[in-house]
N, C-alpha and C. Protein backbone atom coordinates (compact mmCIF):
# COMPACT_ATOMS: atom_id res chain seq x y z
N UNK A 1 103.76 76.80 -27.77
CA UNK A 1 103.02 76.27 -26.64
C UNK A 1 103.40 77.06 -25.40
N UNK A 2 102.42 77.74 -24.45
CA UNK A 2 103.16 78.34 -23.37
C UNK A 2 101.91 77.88 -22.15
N UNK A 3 101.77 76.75 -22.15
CA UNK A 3 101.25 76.20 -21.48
C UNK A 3 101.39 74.60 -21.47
N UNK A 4 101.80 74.12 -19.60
CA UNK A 4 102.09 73.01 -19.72
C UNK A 4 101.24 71.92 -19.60
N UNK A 5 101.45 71.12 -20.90
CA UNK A 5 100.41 69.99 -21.13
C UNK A 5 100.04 68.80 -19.65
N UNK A 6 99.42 68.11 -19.34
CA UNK A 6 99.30 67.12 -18.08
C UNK A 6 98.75 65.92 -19.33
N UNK A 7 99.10 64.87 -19.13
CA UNK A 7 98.99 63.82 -19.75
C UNK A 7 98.25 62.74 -18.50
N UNK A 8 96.78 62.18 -19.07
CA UNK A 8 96.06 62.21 -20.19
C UNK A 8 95.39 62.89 -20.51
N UNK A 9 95.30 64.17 -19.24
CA UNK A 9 93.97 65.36 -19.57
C UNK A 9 93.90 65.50 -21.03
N UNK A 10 94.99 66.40 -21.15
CA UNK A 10 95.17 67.39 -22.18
C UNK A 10 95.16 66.72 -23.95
N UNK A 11 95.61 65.09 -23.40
CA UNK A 11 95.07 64.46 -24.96
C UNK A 11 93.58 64.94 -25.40
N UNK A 12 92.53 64.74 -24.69
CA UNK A 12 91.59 64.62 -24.32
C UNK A 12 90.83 66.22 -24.79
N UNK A 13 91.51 66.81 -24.26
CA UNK A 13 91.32 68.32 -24.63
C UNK A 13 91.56 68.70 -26.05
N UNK A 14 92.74 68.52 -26.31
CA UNK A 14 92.99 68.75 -27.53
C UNK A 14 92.31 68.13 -28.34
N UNK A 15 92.37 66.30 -28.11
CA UNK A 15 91.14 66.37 -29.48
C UNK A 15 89.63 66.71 -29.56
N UNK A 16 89.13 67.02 -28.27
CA UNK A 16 88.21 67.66 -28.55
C UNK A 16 87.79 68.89 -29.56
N UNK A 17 89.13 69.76 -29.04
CA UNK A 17 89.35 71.07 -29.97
C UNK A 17 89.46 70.89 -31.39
N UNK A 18 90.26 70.06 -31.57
CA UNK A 18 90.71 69.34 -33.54
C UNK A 18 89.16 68.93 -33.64
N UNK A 19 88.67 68.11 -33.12
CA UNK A 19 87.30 67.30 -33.26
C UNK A 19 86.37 68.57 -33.57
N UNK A 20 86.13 69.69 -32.81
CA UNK A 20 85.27 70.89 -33.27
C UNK A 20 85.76 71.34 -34.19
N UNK A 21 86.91 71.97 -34.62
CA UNK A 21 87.49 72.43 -35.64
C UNK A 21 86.94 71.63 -37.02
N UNK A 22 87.56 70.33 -37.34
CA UNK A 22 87.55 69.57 -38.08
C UNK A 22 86.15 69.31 -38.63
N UNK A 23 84.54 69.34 -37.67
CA UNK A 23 83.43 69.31 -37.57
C UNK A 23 82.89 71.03 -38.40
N UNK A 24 83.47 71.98 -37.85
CA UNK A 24 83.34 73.20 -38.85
C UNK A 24 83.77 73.12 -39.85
N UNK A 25 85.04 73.12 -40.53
CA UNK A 25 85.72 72.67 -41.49
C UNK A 25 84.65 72.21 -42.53
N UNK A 26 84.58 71.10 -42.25
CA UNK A 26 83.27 70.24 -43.03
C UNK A 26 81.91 70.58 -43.25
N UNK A 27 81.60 71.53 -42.18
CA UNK A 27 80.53 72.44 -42.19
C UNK A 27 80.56 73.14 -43.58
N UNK A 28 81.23 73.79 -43.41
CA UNK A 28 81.95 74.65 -44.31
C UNK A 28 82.15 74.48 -45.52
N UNK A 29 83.05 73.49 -45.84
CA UNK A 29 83.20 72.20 -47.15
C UNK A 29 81.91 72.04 -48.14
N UNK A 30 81.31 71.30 -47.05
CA UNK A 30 79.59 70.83 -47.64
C UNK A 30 79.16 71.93 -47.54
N UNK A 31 78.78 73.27 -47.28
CA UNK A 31 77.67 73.81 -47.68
C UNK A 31 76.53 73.91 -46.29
N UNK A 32 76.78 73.35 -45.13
CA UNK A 32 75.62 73.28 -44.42
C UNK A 32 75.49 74.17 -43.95
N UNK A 33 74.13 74.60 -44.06
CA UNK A 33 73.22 75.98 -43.41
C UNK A 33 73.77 77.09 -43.78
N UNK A 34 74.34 77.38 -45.30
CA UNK A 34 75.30 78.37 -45.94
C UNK A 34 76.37 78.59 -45.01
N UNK A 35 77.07 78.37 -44.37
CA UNK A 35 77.80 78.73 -44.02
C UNK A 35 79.07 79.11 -44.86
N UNK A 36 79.00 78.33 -45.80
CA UNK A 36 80.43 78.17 -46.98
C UNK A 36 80.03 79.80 -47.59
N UNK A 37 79.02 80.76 -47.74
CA UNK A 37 78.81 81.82 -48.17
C UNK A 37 79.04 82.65 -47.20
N UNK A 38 79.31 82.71 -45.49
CA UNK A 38 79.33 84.18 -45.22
C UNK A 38 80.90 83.60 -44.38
N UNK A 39 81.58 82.51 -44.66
CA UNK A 39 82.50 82.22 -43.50
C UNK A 39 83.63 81.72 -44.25
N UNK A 40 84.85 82.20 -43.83
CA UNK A 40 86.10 82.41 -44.56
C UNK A 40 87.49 81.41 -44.04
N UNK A 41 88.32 80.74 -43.79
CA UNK A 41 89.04 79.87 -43.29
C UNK A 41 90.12 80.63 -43.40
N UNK A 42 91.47 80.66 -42.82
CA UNK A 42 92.49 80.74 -43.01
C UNK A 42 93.34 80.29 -42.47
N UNK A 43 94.50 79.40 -42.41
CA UNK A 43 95.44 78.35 -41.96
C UNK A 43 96.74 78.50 -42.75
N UNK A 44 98.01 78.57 -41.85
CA UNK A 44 99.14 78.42 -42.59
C UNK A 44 99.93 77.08 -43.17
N UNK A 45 99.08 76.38 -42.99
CA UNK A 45 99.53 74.48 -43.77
C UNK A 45 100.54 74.18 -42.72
N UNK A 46 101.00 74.82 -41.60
CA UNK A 46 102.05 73.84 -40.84
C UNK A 46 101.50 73.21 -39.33
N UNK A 47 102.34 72.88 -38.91
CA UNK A 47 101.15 71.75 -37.87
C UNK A 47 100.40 73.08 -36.74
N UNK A 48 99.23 72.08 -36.44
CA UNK A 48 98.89 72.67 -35.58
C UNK A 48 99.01 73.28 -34.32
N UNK A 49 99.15 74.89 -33.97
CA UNK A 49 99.63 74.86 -32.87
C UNK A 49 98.78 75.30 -31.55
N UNK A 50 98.39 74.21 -30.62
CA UNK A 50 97.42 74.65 -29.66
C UNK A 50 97.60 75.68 -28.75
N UNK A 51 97.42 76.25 -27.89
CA UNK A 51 97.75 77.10 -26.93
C UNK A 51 96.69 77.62 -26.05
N UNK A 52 96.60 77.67 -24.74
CA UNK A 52 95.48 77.77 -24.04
C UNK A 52 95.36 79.86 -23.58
N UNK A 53 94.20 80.07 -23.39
CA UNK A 53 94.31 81.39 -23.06
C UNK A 53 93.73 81.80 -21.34
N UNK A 54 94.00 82.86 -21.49
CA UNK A 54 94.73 83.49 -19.25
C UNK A 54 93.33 82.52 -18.52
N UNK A 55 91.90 82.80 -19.42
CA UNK A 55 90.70 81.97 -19.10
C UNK A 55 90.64 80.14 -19.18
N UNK A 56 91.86 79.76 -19.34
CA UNK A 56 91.91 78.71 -19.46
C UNK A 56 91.19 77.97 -20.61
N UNK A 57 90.60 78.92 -22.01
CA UNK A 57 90.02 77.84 -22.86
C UNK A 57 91.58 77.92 -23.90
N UNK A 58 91.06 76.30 -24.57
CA UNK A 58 91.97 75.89 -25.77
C UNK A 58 92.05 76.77 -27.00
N UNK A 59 92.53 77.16 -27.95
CA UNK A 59 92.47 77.85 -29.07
C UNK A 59 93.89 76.94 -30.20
N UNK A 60 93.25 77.15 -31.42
CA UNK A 60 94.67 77.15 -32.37
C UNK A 60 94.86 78.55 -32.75
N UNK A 61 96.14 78.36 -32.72
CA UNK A 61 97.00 80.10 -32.69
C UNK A 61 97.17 79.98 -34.48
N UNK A 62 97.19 78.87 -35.30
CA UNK A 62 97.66 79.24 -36.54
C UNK A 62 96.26 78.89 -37.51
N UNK A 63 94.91 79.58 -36.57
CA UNK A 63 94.02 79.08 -37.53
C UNK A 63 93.27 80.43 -37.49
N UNK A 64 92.77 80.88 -38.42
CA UNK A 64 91.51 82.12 -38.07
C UNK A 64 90.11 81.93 -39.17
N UNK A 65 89.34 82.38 -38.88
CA UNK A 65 87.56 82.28 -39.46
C UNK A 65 87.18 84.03 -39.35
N UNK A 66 86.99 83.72 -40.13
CA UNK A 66 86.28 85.54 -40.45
C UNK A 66 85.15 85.30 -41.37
N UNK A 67 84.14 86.33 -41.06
CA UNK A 67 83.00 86.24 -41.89
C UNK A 67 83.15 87.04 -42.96
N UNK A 68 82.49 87.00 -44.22
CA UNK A 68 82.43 87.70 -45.59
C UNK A 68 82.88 88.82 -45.46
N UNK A 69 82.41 89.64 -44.33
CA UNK A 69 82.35 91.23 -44.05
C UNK A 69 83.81 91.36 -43.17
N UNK A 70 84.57 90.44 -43.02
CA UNK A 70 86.01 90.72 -42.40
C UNK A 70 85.87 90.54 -40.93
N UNK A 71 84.52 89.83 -40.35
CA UNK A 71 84.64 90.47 -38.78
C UNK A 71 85.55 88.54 -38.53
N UNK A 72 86.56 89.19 -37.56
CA UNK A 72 87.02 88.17 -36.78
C UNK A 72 85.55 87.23 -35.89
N UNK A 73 85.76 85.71 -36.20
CA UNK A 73 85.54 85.27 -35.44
C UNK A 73 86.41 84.00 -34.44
N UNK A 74 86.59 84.27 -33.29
CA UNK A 74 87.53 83.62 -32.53
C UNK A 74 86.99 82.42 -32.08
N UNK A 75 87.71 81.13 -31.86
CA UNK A 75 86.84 79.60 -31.49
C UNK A 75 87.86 79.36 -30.25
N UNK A 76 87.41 78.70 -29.37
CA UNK A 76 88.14 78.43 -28.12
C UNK A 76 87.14 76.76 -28.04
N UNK A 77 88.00 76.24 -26.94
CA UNK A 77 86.75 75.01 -25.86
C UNK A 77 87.19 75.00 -24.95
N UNK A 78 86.46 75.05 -23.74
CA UNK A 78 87.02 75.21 -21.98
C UNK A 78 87.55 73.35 -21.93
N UNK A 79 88.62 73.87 -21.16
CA UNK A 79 89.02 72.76 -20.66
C UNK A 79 88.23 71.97 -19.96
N UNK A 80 88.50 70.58 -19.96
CA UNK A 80 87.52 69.80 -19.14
C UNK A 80 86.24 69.82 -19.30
N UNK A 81 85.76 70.05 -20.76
CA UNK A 81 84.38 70.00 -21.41
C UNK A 81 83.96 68.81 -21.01
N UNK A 82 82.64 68.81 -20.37
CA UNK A 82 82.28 66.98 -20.99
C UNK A 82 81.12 67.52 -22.14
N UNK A 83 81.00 68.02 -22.61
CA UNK A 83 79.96 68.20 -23.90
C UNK A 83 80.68 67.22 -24.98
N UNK A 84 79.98 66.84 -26.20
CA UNK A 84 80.91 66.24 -27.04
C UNK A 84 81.12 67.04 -28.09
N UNK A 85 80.26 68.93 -28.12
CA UNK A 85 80.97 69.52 -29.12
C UNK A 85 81.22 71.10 -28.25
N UNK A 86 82.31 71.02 -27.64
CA UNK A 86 81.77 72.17 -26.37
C UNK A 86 82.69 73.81 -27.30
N UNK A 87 83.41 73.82 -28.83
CA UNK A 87 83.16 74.70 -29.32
C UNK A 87 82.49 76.11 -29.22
N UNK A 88 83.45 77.17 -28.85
CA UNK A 88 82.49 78.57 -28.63
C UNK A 88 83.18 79.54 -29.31
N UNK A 89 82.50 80.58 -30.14
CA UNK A 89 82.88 81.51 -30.63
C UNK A 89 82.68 82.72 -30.00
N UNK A 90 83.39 83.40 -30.52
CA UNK A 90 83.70 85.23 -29.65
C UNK A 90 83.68 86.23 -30.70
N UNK A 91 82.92 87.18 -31.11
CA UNK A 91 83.43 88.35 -31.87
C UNK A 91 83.29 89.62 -31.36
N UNK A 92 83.03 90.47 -32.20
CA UNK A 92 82.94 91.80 -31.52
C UNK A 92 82.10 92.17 -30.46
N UNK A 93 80.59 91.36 -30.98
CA UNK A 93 79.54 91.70 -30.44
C UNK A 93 78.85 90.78 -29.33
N UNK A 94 79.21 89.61 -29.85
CA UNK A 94 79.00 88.30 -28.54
C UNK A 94 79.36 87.02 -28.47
N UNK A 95 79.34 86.27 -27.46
CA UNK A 95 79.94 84.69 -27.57
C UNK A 95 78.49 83.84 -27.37
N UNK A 96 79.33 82.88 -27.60
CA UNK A 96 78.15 81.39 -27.62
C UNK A 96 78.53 80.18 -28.23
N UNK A 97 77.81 79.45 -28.11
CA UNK A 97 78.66 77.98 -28.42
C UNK A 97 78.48 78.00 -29.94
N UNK A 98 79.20 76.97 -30.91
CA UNK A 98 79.34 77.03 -32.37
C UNK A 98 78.35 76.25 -32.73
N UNK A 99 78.16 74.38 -31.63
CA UNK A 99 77.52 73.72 -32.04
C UNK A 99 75.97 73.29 -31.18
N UNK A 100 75.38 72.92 -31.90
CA UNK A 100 74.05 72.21 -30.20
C UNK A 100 74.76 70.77 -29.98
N UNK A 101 74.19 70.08 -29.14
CA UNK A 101 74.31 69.21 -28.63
C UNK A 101 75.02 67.92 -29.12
N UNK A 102 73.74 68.31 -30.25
CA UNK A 102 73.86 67.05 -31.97
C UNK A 102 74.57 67.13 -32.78
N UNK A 103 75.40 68.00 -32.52
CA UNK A 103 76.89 68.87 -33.74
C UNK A 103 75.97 69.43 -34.65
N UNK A 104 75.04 70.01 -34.58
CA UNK A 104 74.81 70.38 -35.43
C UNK A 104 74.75 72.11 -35.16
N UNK A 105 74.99 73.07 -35.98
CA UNK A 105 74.94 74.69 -35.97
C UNK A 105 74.26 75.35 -35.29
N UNK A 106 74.78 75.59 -33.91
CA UNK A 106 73.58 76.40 -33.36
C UNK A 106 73.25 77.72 -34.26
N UNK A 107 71.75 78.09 -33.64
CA UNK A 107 71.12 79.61 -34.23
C UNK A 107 72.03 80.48 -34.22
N UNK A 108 72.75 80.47 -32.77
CA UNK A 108 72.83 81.75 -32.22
C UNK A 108 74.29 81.87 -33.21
N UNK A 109 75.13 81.00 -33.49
CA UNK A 109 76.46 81.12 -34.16
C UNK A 109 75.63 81.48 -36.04
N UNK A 110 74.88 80.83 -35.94
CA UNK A 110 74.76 81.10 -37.46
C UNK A 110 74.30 81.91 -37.80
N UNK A 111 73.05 83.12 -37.14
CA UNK A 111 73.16 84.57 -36.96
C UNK A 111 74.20 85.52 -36.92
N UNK A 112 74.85 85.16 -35.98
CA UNK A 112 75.98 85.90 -35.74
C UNK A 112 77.00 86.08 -36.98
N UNK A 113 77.44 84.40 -37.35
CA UNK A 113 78.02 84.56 -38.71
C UNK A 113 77.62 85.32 -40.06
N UNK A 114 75.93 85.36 -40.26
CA UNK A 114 75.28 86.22 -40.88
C UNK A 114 74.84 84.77 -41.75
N UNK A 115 74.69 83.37 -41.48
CA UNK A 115 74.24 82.77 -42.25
C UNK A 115 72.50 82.33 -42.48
N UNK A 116 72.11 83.05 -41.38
CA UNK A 116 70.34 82.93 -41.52
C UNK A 116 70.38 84.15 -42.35
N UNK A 117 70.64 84.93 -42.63
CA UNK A 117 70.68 86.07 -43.70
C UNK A 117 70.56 85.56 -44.83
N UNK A 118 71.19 84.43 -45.00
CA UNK A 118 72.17 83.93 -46.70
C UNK A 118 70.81 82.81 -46.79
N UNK A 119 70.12 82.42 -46.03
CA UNK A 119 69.58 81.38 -45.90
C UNK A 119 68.25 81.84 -46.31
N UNK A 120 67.82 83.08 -45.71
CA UNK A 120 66.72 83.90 -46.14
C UNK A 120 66.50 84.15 -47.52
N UNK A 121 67.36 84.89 -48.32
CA UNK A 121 67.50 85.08 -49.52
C UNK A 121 67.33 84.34 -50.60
């Protein structure tokens, strides 16, 4: 952790972040909108460790997502979201939020991931 927590913000924050995470996860799990075909998980089984970055969004440091083809994709949520899935991904080529409104997959992440590809086919 190299950032100091404020209590109750940061409850608040954090589970937002677990809450998106946990919401992909399951994405993932089930199968929705292929994603389970172009998107990869990786986690070391020990607790979670949050940590905020110089931009002030949240990240877990012991979690990573990569697509089929190896490209890193990075997940953050700005502090002090009021969205209820405010989730955003970063890769090589561009950012944008993970979910719409409704938790459900935005376009622009599931392009990016290459899952309207998988979906096409």
């Amino acid at each position: 952790m190299s950032y100091v927590r404020v209590i109750p913000r940061d409850f608040f924050n954090e589970a937002k972040l677990l809450k998106c995470h946990g919401k992909l996860s399951l994405g993932i799990l089930d199968c929705v909108d292929g994603v389970n075909l172009c998107l990869e998980e990786e986690y070391d089984t020990e607790s979670f460790e949050i940590d905020m970055s110089i931009c002030g969004s949240l990240y877990v440091t012991n979690y990573s997502l990569h697509t089929a083809n190896g490209m890193q994709v990075n997940l953050s949520t700005p502090v002090n979201s009021r969205s209820n899935w405010p989730l955003q991904f970063t890769t090589r080529y561009r950012n944008g939020d993970v979910f719409n409104d409704d938790g459900t997959f935005s376009h622009e992440f599931l392009k990016e991931v290459g899952a309207l590809q998988e979906q096409a086919q």
